[in-house]
C-alpha atoms as a PDB file:
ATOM      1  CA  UNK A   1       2.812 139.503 134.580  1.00  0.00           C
ATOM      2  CA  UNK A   2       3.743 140.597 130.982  1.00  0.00           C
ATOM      3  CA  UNK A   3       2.881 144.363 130.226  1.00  0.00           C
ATOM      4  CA  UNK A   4      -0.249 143.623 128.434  1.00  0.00           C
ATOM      5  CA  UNK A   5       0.182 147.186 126.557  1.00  0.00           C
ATOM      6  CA  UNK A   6       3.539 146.495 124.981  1.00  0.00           C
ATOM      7  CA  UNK A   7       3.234 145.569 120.885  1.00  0.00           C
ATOM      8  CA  UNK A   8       6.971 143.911 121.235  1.00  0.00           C
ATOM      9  CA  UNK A   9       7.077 141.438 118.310  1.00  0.00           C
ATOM     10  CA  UNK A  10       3.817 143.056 116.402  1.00  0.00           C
ATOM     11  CA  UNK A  11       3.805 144.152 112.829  1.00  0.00           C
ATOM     12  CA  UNK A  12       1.497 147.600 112.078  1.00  0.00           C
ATOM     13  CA  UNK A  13       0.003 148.774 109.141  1.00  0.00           C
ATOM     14  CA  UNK A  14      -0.396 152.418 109.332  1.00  0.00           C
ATOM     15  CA  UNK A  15      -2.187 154.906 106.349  1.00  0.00           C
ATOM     16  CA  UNK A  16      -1.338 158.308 106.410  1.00  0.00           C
ATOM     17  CA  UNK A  17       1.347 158.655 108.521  1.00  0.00           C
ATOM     18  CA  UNK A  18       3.597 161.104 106.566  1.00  0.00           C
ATOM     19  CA  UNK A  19       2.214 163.993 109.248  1.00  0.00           C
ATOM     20  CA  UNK A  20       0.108 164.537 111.449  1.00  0.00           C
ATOM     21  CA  UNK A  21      -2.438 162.249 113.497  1.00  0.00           C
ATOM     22  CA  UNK A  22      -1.444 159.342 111.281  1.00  0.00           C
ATOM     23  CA  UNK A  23       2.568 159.805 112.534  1.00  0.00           C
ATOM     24  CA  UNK A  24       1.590 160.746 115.831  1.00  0.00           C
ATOM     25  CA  UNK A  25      -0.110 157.651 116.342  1.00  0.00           C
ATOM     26  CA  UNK A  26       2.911 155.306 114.562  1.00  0.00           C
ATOM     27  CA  UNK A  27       5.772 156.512 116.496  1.00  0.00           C
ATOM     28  CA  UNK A  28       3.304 155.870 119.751  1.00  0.00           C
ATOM     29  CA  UNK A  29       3.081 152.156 118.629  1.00  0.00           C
ATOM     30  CA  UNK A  30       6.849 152.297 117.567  1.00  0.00           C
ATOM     31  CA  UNK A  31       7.390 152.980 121.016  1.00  0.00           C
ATOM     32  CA  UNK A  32       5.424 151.070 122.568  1.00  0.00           C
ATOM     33  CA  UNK A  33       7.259 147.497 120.971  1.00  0.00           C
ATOM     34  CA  UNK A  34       5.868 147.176 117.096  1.00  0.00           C
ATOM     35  CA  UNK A  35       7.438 147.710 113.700  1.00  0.00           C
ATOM     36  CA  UNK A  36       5.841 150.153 111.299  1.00  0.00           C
ATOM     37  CA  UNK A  37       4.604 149.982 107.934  1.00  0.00           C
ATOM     38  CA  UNK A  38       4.098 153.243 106.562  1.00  0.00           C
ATOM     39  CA  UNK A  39       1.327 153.319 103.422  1.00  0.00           C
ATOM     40  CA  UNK A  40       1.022 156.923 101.904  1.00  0.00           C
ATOM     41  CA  UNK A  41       1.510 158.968  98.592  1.00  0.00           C
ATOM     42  CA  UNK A  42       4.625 161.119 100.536  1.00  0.00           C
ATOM     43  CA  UNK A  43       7.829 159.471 101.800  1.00  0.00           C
ATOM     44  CA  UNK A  44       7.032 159.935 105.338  1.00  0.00           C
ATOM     45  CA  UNK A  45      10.983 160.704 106.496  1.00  0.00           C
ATOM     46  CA  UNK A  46      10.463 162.531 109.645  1.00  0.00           C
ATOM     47  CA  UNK A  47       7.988 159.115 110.437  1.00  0.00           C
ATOM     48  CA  UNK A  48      10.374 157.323 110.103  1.00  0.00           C
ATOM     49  CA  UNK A  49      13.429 158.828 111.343  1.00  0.00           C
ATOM     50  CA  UNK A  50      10.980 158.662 114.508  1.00  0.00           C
ATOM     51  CA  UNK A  51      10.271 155.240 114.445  1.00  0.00           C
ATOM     52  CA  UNK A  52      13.859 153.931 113.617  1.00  0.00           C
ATOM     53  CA  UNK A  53      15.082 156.387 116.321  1.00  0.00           C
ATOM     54  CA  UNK A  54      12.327 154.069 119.113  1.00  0.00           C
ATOM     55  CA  UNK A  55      14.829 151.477 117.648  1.00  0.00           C
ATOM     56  CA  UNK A  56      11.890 149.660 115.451  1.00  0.00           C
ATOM     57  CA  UNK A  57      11.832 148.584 112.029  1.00  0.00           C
ATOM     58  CA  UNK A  58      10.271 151.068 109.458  1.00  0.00           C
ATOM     59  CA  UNK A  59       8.735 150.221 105.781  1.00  0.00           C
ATOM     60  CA  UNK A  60       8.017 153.324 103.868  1.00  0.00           C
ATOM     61  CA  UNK A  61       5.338 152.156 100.220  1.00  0.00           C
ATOM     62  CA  UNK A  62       4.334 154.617  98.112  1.00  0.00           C
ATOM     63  CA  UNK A  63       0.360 154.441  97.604  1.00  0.00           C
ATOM     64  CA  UNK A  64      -2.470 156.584  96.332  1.00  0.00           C
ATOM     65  CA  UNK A  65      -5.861 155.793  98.100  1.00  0.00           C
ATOM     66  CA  UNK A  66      -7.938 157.514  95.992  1.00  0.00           C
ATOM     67  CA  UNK A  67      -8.997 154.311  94.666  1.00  0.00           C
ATOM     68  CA  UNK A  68      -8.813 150.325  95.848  1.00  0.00           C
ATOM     69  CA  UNK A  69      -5.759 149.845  93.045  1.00  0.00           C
ATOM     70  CA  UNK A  70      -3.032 149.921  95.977  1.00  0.00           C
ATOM     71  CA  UNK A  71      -4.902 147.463  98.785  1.00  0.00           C
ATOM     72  CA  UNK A  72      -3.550 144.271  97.957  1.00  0.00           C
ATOM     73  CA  UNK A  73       0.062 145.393  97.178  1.00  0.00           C
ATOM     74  CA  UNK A  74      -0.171 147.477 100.417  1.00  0.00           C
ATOM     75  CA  UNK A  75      -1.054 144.459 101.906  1.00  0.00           C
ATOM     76  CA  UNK A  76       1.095 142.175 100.708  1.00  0.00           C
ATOM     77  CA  UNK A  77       4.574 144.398 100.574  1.00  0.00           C
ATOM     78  CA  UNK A  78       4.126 144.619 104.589  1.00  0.00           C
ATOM     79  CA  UNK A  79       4.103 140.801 104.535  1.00  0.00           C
ATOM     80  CA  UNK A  80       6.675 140.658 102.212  1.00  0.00           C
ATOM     81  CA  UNK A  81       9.037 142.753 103.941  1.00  0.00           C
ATOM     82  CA  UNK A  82       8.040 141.631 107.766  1.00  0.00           C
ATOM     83  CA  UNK A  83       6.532 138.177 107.284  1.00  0.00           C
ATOM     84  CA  UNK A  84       3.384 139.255 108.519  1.00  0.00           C
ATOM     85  CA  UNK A  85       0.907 142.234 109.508  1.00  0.00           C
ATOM     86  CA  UNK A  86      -0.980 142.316 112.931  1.00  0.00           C
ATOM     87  CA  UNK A  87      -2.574 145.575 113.035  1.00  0.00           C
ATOM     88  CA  UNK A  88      -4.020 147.801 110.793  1.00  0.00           C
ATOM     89  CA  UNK A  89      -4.565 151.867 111.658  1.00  0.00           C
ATOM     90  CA  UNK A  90      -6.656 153.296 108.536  1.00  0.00           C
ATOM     91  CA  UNK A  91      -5.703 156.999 109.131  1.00  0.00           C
ATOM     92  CA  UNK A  92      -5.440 158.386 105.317  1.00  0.00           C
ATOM     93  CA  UNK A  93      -8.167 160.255 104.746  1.00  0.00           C
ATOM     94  CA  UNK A  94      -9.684 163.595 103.081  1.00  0.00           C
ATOM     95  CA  UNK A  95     -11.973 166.587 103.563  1.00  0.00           C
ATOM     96  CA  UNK A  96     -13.393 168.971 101.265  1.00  0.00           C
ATOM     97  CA  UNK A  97     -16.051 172.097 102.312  1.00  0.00           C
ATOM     98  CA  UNK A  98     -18.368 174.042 101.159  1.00  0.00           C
ATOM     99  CA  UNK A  99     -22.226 174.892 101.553  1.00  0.00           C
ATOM    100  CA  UNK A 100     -24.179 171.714 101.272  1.00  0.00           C
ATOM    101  CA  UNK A 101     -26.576 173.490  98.027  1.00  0.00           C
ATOM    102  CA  UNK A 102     -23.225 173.879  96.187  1.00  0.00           C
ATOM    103  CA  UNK A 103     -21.380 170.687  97.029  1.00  0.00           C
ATOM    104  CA  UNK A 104     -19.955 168.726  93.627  1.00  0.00           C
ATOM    105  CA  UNK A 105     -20.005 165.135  93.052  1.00  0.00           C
ATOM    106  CA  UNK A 106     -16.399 165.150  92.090  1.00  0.00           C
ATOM    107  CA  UNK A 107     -15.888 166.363  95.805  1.00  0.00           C
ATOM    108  CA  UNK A 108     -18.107 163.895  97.399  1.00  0.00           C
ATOM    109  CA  UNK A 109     -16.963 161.028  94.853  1.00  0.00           C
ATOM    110  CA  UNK A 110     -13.601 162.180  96.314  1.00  0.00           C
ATOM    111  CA  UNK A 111     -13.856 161.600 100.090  1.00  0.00           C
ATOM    112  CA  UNK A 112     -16.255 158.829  99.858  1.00  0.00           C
ATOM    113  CA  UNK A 113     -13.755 156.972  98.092  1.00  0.00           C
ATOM    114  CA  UNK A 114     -11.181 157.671 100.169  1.00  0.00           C
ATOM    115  CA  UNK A 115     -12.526 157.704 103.560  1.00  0.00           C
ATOM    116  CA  UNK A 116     -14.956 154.852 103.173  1.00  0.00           C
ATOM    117  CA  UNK A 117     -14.887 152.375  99.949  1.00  0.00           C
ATOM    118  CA  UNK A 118     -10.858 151.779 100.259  1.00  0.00           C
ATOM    119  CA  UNK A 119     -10.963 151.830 103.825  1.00  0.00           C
ATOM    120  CA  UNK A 120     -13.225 148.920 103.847  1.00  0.00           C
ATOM    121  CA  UNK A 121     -11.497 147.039 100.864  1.00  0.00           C
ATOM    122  CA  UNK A 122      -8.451 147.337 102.613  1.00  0.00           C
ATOM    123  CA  UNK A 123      -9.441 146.024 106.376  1.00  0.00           C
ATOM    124  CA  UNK A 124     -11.124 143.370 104.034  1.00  0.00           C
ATOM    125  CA  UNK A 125      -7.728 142.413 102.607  1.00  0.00           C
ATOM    126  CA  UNK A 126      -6.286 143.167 106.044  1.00  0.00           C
ATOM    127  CA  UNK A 127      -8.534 140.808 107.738  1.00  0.00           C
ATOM    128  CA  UNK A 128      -7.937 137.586 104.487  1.00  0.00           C
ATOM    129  CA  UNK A 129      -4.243 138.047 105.589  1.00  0.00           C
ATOM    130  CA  UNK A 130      -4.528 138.031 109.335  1.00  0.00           C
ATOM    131  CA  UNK A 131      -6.541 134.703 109.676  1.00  0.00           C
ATOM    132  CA  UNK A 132      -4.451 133.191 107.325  1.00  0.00           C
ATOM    133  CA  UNK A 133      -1.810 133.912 108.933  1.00  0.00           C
ATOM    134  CA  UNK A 134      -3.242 132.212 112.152  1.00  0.00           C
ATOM    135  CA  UNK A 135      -2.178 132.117 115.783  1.00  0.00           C
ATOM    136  CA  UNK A 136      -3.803 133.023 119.093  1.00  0.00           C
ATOM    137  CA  UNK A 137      -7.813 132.315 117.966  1.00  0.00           C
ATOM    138  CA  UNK A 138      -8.442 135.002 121.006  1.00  0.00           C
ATOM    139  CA  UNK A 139      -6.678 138.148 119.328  1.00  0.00           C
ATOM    140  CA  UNK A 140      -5.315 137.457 116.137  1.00  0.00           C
ATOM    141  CA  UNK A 141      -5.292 141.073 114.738  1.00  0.00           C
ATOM    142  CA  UNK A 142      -6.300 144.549 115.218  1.00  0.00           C
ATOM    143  CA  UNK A 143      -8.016 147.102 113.639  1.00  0.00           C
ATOM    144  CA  UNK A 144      -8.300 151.139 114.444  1.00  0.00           C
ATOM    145  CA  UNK A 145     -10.123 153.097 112.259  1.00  0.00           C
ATOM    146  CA  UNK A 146      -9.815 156.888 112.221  1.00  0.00           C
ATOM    147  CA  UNK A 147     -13.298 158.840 112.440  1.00  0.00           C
ATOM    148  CA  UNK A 148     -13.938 161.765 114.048  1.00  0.00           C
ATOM    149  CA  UNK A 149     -16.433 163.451 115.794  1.00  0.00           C
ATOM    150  CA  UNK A 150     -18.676 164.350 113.149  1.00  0.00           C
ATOM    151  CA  UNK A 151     -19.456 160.143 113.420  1.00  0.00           C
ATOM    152  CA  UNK A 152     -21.552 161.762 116.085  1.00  0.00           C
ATOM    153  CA  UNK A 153     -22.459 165.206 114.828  1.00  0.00           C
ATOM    154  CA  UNK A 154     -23.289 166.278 111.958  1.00  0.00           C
ATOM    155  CA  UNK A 155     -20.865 169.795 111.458  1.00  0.00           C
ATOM    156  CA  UNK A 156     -20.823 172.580 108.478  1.00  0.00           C
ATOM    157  CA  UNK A 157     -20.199 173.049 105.285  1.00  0.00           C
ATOM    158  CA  UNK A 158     -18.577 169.176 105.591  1.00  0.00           C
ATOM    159  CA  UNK A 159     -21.530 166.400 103.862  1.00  0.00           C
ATOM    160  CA  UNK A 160     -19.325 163.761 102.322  1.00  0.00           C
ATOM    161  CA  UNK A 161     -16.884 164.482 105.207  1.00  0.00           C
ATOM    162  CA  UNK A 162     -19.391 163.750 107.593  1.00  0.00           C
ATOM    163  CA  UNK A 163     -21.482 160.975 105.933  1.00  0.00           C
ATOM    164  CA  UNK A 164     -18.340 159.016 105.498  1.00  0.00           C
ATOM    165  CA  UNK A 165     -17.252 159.341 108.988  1.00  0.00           C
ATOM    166  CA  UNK A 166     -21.002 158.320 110.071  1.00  0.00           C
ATOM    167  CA  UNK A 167     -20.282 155.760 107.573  1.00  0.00           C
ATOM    168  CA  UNK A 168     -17.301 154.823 109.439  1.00  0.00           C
ATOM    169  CA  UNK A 169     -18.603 154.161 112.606  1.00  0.00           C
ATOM    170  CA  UNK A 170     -21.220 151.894 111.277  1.00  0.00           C
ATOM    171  CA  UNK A 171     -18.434 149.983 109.604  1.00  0.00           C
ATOM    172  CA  UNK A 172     -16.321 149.522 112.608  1.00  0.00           C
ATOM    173  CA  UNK A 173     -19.414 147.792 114.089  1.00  0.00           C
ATOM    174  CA  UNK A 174     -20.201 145.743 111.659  1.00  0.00           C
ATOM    175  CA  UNK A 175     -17.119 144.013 111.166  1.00  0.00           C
ATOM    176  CA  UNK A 176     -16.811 144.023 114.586  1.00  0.00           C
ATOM    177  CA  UNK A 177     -20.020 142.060 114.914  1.00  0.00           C
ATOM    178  CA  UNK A 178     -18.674 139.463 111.994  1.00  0.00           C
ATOM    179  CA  UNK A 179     -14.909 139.078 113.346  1.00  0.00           C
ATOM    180  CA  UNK A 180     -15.015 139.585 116.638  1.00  0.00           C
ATOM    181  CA  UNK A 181     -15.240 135.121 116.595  1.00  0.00           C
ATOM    182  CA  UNK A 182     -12.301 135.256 114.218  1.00  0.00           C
ATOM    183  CA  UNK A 183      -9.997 136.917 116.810  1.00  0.00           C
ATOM    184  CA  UNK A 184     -10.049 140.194 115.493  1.00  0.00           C
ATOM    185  CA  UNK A 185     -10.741 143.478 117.126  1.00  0.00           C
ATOM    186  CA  UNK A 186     -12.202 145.991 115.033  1.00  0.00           C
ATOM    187  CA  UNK A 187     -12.666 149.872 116.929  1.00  0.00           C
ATOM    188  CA  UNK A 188     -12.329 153.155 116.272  1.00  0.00           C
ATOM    189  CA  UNK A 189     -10.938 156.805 117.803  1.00  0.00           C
ATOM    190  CA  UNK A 190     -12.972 159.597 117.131  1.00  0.00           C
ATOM    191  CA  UNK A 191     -10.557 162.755 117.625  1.00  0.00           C
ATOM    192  CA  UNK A 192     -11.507 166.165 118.200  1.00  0.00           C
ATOM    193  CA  UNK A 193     -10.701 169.111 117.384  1.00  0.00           C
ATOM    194  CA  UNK A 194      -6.711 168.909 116.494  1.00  0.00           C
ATOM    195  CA  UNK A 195      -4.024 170.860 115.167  1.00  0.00           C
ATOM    196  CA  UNK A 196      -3.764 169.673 111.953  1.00  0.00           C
ATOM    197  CA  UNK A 197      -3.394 170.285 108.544  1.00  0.00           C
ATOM    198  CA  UNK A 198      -7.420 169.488 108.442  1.00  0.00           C
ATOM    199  CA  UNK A 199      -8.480 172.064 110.808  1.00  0.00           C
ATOM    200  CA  UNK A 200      -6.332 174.640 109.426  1.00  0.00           C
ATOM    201  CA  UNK A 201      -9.084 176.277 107.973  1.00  0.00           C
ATOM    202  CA  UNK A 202     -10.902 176.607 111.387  1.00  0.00           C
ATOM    203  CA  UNK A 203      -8.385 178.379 113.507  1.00  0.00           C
ATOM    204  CA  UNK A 204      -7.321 180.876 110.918  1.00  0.00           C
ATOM    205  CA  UNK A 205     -10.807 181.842 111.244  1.00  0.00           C
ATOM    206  CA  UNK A 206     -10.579 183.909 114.523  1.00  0.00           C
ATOM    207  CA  UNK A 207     -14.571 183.884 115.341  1.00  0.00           C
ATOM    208  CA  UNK A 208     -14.564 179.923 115.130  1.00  0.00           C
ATOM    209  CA  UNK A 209     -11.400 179.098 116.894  1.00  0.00           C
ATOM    210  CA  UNK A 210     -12.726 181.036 119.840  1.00  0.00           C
ATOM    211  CA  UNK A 211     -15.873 179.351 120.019  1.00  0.00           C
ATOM    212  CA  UNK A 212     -14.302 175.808 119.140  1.00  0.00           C
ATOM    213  CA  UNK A 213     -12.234 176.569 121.966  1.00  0.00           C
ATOM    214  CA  UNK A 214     -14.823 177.926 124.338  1.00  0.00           C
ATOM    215  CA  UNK A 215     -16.904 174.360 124.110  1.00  0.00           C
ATOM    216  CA  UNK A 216     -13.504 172.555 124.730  1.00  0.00           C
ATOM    217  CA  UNK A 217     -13.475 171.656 128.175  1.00  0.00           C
ATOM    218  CA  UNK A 218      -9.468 170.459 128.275  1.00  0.00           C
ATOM    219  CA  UNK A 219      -9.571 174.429 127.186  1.00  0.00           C
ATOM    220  CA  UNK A 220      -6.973 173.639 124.124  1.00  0.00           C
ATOM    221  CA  UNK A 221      -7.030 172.153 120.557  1.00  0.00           C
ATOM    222  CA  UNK A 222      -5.471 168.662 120.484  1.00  0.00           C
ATOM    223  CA  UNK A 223      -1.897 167.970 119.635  1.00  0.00           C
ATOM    224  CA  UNK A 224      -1.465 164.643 117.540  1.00  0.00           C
ATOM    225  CA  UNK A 225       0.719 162.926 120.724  1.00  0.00           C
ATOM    226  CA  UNK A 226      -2.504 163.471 122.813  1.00  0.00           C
ATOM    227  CA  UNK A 227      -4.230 160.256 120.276  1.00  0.00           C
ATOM    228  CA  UNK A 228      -0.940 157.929 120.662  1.00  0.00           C
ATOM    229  CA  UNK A 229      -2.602 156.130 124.353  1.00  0.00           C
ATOM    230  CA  UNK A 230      -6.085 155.098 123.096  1.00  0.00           C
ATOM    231  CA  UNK A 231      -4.109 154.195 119.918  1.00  0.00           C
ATOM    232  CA  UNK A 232      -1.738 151.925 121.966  1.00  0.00           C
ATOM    233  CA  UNK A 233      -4.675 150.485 123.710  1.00  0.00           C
ATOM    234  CA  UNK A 234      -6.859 149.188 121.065  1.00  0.00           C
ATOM    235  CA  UNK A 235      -3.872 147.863 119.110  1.00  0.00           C
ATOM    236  CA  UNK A 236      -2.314 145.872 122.376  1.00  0.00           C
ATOM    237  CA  UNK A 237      -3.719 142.922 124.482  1.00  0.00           C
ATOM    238  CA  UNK A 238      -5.196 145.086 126.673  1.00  0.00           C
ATOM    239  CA  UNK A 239      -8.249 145.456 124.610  1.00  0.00           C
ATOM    240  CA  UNK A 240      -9.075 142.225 123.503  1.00  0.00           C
ATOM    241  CA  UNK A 241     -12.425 141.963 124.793  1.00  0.00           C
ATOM    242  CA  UNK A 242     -13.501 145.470 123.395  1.00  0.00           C
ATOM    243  CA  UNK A 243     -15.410 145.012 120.017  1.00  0.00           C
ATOM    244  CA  UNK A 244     -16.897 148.032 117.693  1.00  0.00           C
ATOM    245  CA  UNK A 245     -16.251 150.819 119.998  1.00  0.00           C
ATOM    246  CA  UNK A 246     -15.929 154.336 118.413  1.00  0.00           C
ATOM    247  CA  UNK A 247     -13.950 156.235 121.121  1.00  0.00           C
ATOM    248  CA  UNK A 248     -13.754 159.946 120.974  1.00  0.00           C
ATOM    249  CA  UNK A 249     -10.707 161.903 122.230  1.00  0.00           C
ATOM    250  CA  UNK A 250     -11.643 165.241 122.522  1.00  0.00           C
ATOM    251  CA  UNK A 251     -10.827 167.366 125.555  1.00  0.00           C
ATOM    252  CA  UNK A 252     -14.323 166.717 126.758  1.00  0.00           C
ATOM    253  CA  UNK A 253     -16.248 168.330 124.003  1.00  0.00           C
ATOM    254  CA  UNK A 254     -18.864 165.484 123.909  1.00  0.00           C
ATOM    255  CA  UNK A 255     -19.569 165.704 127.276  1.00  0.00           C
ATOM    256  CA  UNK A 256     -20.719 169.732 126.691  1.00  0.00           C
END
């Protein structure tokens, strides 16, 4: 029976992969069969140094999604260069803090854009491409969006973060609902709390990483490898029958 997890022969779209969560999760599809497409405003050379080192191909385009300008070219230099796209992770993303009396529009303009409006122009010119594109009517392509616990909580200091994550989740069901008959899987991974860039903020602050970590079952803060299975998953055959799922890995914290 063929390894229904391996991505052999699959093309992936990846945002935000220069560091972090968004790499960790490419070199876990690298290695698990699939060339990469790398979509960010950095070169990400340590991504791909990974990914060409699993012995995949790598595609490195320059792209600032602070606004929809880049989605089609995105798009369309993956297909260019590969002669097709199968998957799409949307990973880039943005957070800005600070109390919810003082927030500025510029900062919620900022993340809203980002996390939410080009997200769903791009799975939109994502999905145009994939059924185009044709093939198996049962799984056709796959998509993996990025959200994060506060799809489920609501957090501090964090409104536009959190509303577009919210936001998020409602999208990934949605087009779930309308694609699923297309043969595309649309789903989510909600990660936890992660060493990252993001949460930088949080454990330099010695009274919140103590109680982040005391709700933390696993007893640890994330590393970005940790996301690379339940990425692997929902991109492979495995998951073909699971539509509009937001799945949170997060060393138990939900289940506090």
């Amino acid at each position: 029976m063929a390894n229904p997890f391996s991505l052999e022969g699959k093309v992936v779209l990846v945002t935000g992969a220069n560091t972090g969560l968004g790499q960790a999760v490419a070199v876990a599809l690298a290695e698990a069969g699939a060339d990469i497409a790398a979509a960010g405003r950095s070169a990400p050379t340590e991504t791909q140094g990974l990914v060409e080192a699993a012995g995949r191909r790598f595609l490195s385009i320059k792209a600032d999604f602070g606004s929809i300008e880049p989605v089609q070219r995105v798009v369309d230099e993956t297909v260019a260069a590969f002669g097709k796209v199968d998957i799409l992770v949307n990973n880039a993303g943005i957070i800005r803090r600070a109390d919810s009396i003082e927030f500025s529009e510029a900062d919620w303009d900022a993340v809203m854009d980002t996390n939410l409006k080009v997200v769903f122009f791009l799975t939109q010119a994502f999905a145009k491409q994939v059924i185009k594109q044709g093939g198996d009517p049962a799984s056709i392509g796959k998509i993996i969006n990025i959200a994060s616990l506060l799809s489920f909580q609501g957090g501090i200091r964090v409104p536009s973060y959190t509303a577009s994550k919210s936001g998020l989740a409602g999208l990934t069901k949605i087009l779930a609902n309308e694609w699923a008959s297309k043969g595309i899987n649309v789903n989510a991974i909600a990660p936890g709390y992660f060493d990252t860039n993001n949460t930088e903020a949080l454990r330099n602050d010695a009274d919140r990483n103590a109680s982040i970590l005391a709700r933390i079952p696993a007893g640890r803060w994330g590393q970005p490898g940790d996301l690379g299975g339940a990425a692997v998953f929902l991109a492979s055959r495995a998951a073909d029958y699971v539509q509009g799922i937001t799945l949170p890995v997060d060393g138990g914290w939900l289940a506090r």
